[in-house]
N, C-alpha and C. Protein backbone atom coordinates (compact mmCIF):
# COMPACT_ATOMS: atom_id res chain seq x y z
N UNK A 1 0.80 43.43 88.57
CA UNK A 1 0.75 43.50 87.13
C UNK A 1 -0.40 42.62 86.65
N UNK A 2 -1.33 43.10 85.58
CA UNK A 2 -2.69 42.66 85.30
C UNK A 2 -1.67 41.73 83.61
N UNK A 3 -2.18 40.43 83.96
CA UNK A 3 -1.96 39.73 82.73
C UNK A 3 -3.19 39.40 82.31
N UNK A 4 -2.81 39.56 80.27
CA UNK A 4 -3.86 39.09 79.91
C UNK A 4 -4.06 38.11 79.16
N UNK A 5 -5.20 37.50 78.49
CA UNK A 5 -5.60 36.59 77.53
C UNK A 5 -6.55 36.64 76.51
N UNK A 6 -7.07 36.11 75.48
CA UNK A 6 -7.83 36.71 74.75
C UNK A 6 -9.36 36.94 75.02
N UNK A 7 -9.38 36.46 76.09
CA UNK A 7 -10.96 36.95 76.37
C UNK A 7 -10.88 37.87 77.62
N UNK A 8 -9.85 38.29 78.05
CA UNK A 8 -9.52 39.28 78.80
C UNK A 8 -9.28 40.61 78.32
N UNK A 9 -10.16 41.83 78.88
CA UNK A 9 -9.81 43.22 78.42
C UNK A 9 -9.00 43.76 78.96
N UNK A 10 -8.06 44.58 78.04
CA UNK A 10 -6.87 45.39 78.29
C UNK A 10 -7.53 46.50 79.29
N UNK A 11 -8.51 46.98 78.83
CA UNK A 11 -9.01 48.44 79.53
C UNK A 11 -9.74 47.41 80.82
N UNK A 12 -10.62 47.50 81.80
CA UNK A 12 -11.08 47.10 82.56
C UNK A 12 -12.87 48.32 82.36
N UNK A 13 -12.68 49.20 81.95
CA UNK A 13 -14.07 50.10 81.26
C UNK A 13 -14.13 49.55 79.82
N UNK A 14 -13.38 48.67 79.50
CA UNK A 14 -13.62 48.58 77.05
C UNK A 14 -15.12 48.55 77.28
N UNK A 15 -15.65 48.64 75.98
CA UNK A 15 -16.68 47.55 75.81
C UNK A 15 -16.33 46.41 74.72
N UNK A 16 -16.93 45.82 74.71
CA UNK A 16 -16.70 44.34 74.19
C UNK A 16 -17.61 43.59 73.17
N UNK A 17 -17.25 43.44 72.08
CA UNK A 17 -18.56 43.34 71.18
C UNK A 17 -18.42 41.66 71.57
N UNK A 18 -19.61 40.98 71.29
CA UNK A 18 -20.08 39.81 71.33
C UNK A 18 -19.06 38.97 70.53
N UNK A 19 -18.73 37.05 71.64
CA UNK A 19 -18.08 36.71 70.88
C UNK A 19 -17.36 36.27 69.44
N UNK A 20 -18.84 36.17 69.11
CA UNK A 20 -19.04 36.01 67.31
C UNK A 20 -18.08 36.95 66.52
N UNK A 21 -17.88 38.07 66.92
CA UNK A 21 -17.88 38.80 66.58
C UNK A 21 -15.82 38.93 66.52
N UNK A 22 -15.46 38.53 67.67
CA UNK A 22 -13.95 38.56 67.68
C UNK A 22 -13.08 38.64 66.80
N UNK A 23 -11.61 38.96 66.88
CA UNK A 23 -11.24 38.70 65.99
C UNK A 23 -10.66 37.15 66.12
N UNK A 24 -10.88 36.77 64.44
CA UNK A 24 -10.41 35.22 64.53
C UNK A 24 -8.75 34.76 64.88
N UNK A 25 -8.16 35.63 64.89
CA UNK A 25 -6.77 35.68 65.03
C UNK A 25 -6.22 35.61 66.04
N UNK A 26 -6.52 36.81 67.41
CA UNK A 26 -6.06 36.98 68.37
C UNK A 26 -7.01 37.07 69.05
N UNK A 27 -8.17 37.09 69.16
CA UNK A 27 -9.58 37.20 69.85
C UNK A 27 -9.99 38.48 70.24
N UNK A 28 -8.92 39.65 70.10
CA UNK A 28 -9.64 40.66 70.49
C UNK A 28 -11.12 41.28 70.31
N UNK A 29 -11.60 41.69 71.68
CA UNK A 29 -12.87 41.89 71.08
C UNK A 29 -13.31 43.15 72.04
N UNK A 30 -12.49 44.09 72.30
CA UNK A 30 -12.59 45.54 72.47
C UNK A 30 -13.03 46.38 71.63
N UNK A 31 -14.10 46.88 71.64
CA UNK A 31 -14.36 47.92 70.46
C UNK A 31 -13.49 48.88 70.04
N UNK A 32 -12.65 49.44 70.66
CA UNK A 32 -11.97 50.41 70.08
C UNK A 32 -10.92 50.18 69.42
N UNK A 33 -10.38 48.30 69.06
CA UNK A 33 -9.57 47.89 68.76
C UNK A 33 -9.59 47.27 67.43
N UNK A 34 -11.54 47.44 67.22
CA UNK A 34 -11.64 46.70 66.14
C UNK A 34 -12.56 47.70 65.07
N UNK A 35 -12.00 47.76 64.03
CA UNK A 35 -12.19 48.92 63.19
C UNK A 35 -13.06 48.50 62.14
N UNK A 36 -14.74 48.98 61.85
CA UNK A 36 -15.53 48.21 61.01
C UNK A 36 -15.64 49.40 59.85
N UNK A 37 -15.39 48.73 58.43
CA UNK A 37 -15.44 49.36 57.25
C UNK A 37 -16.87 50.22 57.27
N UNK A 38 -17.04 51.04 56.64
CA UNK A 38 -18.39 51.76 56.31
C UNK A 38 -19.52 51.15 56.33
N UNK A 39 -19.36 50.06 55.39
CA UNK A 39 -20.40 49.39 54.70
C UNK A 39 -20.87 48.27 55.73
N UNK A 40 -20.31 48.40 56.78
CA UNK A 40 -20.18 47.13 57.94
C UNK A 40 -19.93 45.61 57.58
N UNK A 41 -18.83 45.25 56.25
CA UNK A 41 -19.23 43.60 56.11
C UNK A 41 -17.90 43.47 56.42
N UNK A 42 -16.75 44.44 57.10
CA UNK A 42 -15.40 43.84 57.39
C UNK A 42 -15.60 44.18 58.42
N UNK A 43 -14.47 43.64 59.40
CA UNK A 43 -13.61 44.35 60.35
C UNK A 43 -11.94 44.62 60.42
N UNK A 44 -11.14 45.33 60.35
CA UNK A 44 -10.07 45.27 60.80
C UNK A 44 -9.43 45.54 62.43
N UNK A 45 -8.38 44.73 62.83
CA UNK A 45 -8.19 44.12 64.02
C UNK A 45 -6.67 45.19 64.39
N UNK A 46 -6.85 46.00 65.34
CA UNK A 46 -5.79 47.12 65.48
C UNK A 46 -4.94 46.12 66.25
N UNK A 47 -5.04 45.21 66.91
CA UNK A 47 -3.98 44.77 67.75
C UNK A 47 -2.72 44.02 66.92
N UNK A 48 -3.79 42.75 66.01
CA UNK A 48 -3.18 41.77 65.29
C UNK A 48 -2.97 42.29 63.61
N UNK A 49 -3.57 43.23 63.14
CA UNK A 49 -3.28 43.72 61.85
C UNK A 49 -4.51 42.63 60.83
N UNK A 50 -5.47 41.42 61.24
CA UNK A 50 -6.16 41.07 61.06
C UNK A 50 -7.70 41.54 60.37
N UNK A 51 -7.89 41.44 59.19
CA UNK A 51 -8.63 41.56 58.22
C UNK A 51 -9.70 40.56 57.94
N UNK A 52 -11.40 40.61 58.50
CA UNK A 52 -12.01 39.62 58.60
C UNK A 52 -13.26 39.91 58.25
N UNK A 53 -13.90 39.05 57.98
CA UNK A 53 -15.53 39.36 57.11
C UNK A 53 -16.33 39.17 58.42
N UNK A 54 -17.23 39.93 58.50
CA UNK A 54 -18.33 39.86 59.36
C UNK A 54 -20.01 39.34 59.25
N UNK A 55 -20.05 38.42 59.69
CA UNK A 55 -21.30 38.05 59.12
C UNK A 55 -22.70 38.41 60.28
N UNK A 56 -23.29 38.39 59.55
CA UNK A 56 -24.58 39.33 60.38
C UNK A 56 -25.65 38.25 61.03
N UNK A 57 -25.78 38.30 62.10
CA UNK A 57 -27.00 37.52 62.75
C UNK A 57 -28.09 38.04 62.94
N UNK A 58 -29.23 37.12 62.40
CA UNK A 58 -30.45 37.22 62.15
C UNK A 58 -31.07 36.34 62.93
């Protein structure tokens, strides 16, 4: 049995957006887990129900 943690991927293929980027809550950081508004300045977090502003690096 594969245990995990927050910097550990559920899938072993996810991809993984950069840590910045995580969620602040539970750390997920699987793309398919993390759901970015249109306009790209949120994210919402499918695991934790987590609602977070995204800030852009320059």
């Amino acid at each position: 049995m594969m245990t995990t943690n927050e910097n550990t991927p559920t899938n072993e293929n996810a991809e993984l957006v950069p840590p910045c980027f995580a969620c602040p809550k539970c750390g997920q950081r699987e793309m398919d887990h993390l759901i970015c508004d249109d306009d790209g300045e949120s994210v919402a977090c499918q695991t934790c129900g987590t609602n977070y502003a995204v800030t852009q690096l320059d």
